[in-house]
Protein backbone atom coordinates (compact mmCIF):
# COMPACT_ATOMS: atom_id res chain seq x y z
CA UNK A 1 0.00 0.00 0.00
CA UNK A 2 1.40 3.53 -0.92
CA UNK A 3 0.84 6.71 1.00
CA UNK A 4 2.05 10.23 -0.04
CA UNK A 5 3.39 12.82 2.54
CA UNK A 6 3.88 16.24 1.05
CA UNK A 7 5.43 14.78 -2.17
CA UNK A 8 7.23 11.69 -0.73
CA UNK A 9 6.01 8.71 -1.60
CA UNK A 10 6.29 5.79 0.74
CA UNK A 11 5.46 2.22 0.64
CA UNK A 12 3.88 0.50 3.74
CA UNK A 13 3.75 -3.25 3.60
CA UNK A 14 0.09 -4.52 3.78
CA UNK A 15 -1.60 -4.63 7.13
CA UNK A 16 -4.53 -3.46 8.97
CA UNK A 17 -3.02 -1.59 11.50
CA UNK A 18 -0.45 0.19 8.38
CA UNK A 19 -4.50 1.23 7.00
CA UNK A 20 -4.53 3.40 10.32
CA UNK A 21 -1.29 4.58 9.74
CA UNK A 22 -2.45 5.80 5.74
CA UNK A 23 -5.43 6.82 6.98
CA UNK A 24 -3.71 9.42 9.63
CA UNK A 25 -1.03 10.45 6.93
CA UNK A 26 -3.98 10.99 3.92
CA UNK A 27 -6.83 12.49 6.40
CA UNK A 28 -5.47 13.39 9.42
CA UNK A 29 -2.82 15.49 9.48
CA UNK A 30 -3.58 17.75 6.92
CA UNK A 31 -7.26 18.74 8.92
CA UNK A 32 -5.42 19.07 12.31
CA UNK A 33 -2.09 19.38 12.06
CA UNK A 34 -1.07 20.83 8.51
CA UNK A 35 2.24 22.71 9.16
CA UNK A 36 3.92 19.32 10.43
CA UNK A 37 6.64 17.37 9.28
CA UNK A 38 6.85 13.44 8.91
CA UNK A 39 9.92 12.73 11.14
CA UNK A 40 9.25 9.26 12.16
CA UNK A 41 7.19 6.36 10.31
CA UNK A 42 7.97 2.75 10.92
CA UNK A 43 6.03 -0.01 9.18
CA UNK A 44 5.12 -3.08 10.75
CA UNK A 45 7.94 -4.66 8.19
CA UNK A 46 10.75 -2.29 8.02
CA UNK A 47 10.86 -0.13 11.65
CA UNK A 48 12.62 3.04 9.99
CA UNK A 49 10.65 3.52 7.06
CA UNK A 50 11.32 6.96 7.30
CA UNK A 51 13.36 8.87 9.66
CA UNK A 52 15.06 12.41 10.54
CA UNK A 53 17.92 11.66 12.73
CA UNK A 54 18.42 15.31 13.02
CA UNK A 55 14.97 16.66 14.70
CA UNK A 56 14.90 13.54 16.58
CA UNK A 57 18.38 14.17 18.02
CA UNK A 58 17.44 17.47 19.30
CA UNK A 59 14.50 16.24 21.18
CA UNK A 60 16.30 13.06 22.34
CA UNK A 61 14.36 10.46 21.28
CA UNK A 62 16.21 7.80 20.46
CA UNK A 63 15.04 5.26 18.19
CA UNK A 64 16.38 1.37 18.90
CA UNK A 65 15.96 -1.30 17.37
CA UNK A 66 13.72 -3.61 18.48
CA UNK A 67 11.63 -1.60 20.40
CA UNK A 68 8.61 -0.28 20.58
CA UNK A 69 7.85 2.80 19.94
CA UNK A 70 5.11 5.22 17.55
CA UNK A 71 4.81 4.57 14.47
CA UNK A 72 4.51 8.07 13.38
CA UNK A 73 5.73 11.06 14.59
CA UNK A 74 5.12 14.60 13.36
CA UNK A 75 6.95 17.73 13.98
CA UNK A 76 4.89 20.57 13.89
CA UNK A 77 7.45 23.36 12.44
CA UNK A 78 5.21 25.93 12.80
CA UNK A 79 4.79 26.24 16.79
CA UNK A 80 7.73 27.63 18.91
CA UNK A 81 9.36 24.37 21.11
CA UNK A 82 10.94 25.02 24.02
């Protein structure tokens, strides 16, 4: 299955739970949280389907493998974090 964030295209293996995960990406985000960026999206196949190593640095959250964790996380550029 194939979902499109703000013109990258990525690839989730087929699942129900990876249906949620389109579903937030497609419908979502851009009615509540449009400014954000994709930072984090792991797919119940390959964990780091996508991932910024640099925002996620500066908020130390470390991502390890084999561990759970979200399987999407959004930065939201457009709010001041302190």
């Amino acid at each position: 299955m194939t979902v499109t964030f703000k013109d990258e295209e990525f690839h989730l293996s087929r699942s129900p739970h990876n249906k949620l995960q389109k579903y937030i990406l497609d419908d979502f985000v851009p009615r509540f949280v449009p400014g954000s960026k994709l930072i984090y999206l792991g797919d119940t196949k390959k964990r780091e389907l996508k991932k910024d190593d640099e925002i996620l640095s500066n908020f130390n959250i470390k991502v390890l493998e084999n561990y759970m964790m979200q399987d999407i996380i959004l930065f939201d550029e457009t709010k001041e974090h302190k």
